[in-house]
PDB file of N, CA and C in Angstrom:
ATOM      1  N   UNK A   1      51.403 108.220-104.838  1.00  0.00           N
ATOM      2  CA  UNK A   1      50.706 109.343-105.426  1.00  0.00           C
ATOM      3  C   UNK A   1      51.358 110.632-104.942  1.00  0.00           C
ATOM      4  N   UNK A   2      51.520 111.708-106.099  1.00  0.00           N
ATOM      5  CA  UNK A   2      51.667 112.946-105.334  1.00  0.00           C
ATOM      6  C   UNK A   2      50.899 114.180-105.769  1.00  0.00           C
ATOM      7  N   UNK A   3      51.531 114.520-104.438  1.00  0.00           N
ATOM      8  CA  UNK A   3      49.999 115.481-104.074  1.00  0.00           C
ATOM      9  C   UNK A   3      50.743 116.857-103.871  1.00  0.00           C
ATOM     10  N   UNK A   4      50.281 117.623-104.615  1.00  0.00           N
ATOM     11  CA  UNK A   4      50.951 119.162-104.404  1.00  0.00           C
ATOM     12  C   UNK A   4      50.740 119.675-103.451  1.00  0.00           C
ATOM     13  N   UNK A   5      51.530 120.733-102.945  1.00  0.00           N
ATOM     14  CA  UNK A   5      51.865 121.892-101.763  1.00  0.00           C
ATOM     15  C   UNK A   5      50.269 122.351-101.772  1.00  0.00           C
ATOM     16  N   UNK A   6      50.491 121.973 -99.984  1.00  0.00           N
ATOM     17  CA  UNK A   6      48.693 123.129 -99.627  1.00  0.00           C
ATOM     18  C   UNK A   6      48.774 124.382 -99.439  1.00  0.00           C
ATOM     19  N   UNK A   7      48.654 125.042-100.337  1.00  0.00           N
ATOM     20  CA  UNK A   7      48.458 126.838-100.452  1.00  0.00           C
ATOM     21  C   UNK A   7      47.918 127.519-101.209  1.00  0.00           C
ATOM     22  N   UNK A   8      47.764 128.319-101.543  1.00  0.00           N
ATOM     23  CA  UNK A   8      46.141 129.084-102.344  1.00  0.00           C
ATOM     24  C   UNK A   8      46.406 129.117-104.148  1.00  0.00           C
ATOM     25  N   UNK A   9      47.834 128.361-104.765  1.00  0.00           N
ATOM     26  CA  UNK A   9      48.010 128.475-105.705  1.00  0.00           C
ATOM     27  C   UNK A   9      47.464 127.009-106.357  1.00  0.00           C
ATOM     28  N   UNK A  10      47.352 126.078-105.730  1.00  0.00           N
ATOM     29  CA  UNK A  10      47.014 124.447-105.670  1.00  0.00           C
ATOM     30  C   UNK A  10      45.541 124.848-105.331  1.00  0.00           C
ATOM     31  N   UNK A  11      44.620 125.333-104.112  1.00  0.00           N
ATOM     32  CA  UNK A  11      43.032 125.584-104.442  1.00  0.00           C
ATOM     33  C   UNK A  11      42.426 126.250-105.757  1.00  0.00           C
ATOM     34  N   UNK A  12      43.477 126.997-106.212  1.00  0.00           N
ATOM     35  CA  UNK A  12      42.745 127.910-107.304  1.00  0.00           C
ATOM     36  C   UNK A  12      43.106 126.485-108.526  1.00  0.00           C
ATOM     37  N   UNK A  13      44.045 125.991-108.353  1.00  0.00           N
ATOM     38  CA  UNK A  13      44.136 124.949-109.758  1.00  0.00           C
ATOM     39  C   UNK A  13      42.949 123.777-109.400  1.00  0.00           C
ATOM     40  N   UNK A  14      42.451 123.570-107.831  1.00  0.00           N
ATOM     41  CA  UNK A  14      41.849 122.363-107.924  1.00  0.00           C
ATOM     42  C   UNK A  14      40.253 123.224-108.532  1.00  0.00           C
ATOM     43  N   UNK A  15      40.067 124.478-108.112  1.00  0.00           N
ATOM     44  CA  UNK A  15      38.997 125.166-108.957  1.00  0.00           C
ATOM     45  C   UNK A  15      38.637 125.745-109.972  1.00  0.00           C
ATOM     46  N   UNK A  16      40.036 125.703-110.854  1.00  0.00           N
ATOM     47  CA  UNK A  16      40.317 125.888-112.392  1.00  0.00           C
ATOM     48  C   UNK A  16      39.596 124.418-113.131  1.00  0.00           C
ATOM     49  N   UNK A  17      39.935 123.636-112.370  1.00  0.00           N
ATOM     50  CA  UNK A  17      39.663 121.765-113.030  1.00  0.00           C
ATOM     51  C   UNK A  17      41.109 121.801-113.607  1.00  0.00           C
ATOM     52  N   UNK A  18      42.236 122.334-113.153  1.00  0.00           N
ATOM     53  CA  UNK A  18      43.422 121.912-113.545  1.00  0.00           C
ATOM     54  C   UNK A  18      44.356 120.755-113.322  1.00  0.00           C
ATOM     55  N   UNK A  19      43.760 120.369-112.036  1.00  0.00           N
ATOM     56  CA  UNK A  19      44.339 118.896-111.134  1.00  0.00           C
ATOM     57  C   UNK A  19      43.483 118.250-111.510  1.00  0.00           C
ATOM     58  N   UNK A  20      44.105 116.985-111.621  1.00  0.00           N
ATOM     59  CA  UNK A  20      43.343 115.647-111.995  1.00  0.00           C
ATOM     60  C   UNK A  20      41.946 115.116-111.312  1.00  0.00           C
ATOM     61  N   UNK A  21      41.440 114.673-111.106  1.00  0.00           N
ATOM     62  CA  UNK A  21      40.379 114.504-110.082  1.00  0.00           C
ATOM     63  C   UNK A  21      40.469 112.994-109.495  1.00  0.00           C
ATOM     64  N   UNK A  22      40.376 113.013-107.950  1.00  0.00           N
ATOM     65  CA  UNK A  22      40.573 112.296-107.318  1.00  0.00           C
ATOM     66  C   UNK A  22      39.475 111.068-107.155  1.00  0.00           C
ATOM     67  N   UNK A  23      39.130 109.891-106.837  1.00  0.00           N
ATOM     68  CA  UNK A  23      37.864 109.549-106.443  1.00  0.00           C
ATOM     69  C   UNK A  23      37.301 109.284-105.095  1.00  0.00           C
ATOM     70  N   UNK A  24      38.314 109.992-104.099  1.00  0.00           N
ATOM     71  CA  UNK A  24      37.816 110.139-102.611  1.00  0.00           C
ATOM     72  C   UNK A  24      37.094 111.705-102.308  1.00  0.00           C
ATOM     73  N   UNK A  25      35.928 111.001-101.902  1.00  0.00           N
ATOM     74  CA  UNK A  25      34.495 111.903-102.076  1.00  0.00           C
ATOM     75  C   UNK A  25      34.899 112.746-100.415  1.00  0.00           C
ATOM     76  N   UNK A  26      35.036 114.390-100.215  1.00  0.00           N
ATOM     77  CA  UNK A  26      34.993 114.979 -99.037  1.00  0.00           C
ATOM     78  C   UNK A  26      33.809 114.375 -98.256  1.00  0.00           C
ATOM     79  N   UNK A  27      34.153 114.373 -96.490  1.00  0.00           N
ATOM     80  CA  UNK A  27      33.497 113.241 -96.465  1.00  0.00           C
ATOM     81  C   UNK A  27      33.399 114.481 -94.749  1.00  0.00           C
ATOM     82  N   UNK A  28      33.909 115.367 -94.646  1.00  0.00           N
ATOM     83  CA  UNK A  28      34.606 116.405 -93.492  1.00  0.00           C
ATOM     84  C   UNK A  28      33.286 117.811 -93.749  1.00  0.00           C
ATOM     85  N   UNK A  29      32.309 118.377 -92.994  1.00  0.00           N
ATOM     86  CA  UNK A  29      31.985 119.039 -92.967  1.00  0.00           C
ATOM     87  C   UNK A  29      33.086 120.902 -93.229  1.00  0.00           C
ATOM     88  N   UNK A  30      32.106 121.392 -93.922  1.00  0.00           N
ATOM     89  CA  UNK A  30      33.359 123.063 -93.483  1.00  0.00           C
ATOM     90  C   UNK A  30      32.777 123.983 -92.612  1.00  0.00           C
ATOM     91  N   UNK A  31      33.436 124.114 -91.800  1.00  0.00           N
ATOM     92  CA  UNK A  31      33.172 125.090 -90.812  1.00  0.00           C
ATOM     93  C   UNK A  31      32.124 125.672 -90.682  1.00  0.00           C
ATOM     94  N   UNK A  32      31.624 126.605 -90.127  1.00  0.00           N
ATOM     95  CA  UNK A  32      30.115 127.846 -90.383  1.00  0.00           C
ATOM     96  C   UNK A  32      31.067 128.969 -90.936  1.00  0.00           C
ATOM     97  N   UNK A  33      31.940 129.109 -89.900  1.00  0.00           N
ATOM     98  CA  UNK A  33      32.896 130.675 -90.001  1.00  0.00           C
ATOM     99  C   UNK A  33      34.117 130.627 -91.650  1.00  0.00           C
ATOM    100  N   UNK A  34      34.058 129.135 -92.300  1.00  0.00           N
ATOM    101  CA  UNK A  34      34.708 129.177 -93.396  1.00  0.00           C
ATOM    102  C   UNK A  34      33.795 129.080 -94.563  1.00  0.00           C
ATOM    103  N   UNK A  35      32.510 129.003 -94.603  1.00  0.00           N
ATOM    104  CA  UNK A  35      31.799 128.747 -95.380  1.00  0.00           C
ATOM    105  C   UNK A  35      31.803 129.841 -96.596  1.00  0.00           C
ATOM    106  N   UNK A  36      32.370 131.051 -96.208  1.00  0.00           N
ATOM    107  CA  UNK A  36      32.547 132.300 -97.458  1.00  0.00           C
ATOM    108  C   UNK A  36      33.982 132.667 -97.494  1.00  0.00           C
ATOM    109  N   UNK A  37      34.731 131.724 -97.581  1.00  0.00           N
ATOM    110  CA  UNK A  37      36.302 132.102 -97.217  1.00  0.00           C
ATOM    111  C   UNK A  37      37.029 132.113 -98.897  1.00  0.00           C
ATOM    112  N   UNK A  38      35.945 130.965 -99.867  1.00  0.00           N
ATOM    113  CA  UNK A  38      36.312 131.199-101.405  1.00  0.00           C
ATOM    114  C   UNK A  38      36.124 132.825-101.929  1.00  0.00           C
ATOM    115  N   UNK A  39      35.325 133.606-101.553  1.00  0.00           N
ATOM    116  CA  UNK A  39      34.869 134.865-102.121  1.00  0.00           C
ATOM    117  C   UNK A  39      36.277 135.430-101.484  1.00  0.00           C
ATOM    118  N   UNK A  40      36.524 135.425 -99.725  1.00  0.00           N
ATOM    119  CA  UNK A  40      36.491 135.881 -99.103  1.00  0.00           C
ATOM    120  C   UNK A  40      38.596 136.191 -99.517  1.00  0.00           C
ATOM    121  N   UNK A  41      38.674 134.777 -99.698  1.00  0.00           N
ATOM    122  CA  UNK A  41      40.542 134.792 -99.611  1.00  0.00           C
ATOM    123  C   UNK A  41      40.514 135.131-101.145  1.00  0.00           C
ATOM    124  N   UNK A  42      39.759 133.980-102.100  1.00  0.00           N
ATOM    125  CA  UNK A  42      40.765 133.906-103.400  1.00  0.00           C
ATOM    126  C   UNK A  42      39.643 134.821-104.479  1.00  0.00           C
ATOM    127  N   UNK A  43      38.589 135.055-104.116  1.00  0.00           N
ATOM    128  CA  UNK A  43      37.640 136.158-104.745  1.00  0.00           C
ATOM    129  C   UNK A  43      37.152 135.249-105.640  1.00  0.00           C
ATOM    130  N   UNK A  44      36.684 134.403-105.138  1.00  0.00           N
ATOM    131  CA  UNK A  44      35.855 133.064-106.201  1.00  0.00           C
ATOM    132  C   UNK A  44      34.440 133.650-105.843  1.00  0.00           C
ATOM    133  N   UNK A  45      33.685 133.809-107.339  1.00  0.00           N
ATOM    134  CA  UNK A  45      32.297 134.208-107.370  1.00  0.00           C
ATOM    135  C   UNK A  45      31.799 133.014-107.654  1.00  0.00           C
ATOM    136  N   UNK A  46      30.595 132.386-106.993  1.00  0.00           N
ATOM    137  CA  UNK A  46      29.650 131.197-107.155  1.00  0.00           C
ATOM    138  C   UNK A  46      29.055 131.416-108.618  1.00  0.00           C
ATOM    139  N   UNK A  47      28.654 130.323-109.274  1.00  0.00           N
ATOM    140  CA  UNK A  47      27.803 130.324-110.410  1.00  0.00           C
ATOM    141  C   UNK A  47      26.639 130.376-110.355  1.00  0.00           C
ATOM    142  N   UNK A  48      25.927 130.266-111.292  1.00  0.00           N
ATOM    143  CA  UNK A  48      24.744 130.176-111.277  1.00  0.00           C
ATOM    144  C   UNK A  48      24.438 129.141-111.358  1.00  0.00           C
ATOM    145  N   UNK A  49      23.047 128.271-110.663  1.00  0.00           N
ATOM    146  CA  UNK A  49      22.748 127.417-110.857  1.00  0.00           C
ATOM    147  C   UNK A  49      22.683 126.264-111.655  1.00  0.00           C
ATOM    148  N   UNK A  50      22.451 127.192-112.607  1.00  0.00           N
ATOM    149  CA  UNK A  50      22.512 125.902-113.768  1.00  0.00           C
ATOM    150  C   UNK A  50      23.769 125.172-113.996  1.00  0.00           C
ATOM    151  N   UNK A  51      24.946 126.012-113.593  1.00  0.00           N
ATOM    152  CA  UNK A  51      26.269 126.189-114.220  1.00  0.00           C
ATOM    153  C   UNK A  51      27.120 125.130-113.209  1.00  0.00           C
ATOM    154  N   UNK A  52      26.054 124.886-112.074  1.00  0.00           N
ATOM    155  CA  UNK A  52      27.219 123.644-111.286  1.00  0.00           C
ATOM    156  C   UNK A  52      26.632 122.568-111.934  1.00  0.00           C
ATOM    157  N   UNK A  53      27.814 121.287-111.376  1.00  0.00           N
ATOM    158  CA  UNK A  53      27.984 120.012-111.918  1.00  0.00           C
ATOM    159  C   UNK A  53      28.160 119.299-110.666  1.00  0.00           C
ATOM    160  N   UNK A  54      28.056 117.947-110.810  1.00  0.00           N
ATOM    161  CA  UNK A  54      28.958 117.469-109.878  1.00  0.00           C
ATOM    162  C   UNK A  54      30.277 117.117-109.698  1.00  0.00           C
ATOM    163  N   UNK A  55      31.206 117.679-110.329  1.00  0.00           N
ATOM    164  CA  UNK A  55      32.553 117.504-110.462  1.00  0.00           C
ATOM    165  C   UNK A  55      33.094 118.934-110.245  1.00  0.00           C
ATOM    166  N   UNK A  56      32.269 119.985-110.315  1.00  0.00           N
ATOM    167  CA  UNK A  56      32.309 121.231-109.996  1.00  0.00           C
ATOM    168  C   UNK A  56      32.161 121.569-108.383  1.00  0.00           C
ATOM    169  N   UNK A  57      30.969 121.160-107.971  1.00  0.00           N
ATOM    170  CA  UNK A  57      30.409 120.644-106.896  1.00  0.00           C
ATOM    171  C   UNK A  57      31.625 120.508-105.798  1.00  0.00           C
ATOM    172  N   UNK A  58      32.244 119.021-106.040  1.00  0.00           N
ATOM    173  CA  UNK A  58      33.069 118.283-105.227  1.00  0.00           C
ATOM    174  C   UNK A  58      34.288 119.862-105.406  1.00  0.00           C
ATOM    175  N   UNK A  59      34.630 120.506-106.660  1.00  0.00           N
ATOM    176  CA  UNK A  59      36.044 120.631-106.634  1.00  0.00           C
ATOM    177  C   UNK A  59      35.812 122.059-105.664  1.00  0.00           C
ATOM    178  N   UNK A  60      34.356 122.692-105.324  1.00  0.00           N
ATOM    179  CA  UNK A  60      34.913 124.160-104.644  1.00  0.00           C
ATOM    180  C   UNK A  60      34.270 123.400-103.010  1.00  0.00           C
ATOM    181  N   UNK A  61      33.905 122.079-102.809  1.00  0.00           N
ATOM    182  CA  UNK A  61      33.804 121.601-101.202  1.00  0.00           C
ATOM    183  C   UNK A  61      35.221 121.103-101.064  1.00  0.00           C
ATOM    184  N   UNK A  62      36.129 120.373-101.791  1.00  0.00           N
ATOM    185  CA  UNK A  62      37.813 120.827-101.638  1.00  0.00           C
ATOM    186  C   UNK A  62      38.290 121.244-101.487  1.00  0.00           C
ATOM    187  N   UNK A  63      38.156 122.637-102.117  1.00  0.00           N
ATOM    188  CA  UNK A  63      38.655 123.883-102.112  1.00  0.00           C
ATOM    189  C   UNK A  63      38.705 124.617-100.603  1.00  0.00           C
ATOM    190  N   UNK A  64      37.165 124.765-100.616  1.00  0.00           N
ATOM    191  CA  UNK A  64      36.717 125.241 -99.447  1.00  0.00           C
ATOM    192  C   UNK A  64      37.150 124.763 -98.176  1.00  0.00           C
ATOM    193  N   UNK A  65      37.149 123.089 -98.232  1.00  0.00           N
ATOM    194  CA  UNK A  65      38.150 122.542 -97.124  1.00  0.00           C
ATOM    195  C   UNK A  65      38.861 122.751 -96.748  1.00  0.00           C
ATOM    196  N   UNK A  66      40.094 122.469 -97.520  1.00  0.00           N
ATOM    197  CA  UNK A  66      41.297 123.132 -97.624  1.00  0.00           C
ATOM    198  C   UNK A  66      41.877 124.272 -97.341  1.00  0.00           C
ATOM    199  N   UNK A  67      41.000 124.735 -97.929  1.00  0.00           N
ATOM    200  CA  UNK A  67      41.083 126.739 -97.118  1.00  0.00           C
ATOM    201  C   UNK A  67      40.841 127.030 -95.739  1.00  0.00           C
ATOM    202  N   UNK A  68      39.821 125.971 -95.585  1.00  0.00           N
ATOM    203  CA  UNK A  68      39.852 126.035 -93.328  1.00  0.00           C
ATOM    204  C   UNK A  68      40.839 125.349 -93.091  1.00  0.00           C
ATOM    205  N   UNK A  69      41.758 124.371 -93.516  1.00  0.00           N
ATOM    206  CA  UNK A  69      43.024 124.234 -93.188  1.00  0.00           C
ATOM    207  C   UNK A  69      43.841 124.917 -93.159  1.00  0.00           C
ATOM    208  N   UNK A  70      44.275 125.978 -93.777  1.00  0.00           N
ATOM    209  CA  UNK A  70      45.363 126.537 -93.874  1.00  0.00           C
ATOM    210  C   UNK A  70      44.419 127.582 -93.243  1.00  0.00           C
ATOM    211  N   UNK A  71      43.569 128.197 -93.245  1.00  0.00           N
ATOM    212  CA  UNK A  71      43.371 129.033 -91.897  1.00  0.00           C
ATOM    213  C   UNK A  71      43.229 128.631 -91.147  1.00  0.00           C
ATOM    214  N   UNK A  72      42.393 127.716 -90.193  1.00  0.00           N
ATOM    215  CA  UNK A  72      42.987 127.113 -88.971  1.00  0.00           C
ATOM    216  C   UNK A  72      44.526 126.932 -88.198  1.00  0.00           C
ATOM    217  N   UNK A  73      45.432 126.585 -89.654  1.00  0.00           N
ATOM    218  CA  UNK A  73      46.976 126.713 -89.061  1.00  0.00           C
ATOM    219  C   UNK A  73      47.548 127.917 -89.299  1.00  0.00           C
ATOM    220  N   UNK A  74      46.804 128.829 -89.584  1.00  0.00           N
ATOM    221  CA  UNK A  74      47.164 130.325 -89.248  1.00  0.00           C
ATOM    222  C   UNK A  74      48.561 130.795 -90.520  1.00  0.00           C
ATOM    223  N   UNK A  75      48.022 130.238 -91.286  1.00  0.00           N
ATOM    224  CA  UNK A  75      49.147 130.205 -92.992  1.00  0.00           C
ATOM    225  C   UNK A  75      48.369 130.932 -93.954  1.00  0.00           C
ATOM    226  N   UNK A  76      47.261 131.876 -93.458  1.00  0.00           N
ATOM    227  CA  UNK A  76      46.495 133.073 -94.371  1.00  0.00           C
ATOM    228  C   UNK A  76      45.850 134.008 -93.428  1.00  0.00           C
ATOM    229  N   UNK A  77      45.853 135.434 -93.927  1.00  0.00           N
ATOM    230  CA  UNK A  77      45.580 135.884 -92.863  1.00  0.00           C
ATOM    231  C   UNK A  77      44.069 136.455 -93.149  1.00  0.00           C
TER     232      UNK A  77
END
């Protein structure tokens, strides 16, 4: 399988629904201190309620993951 480069151009496609979808469910808590890091790095506004899914769901707790990765390794500032 391949798996694209981890950097903020690959989170915004896994939160477009542009990447395929995987069936390994995040399974890794996110941080406290990364928990607003979607608004915060890539200026992702939350929906409205009605408007999540669960495939929506999974793709911005990915996202969000991912993003404490690459801040944790100090690759965003």
């Amino acid at each position: 399988m391949h798996l694209p480069p981890l950097n903020l151009e690959t989170i915004q496609a896994i939160l477009r629904g542009e990447l395929p979808d995987e069936t390994v469910k995040p399974s890794c808590s996110i941080a406290p201190e990364n928990k607003q890091s979607p608004k915060q790095v890539l200026g992702f506004a939350t929906g409205l309620i009605h408007e999540l899914t669960p495939q929506r769901t999974r793709r911005a707790t990915a996202a969000n993951w991912l993003l404490g990765v690459l801040l944790a390794q100090s690759q965003l500032a």
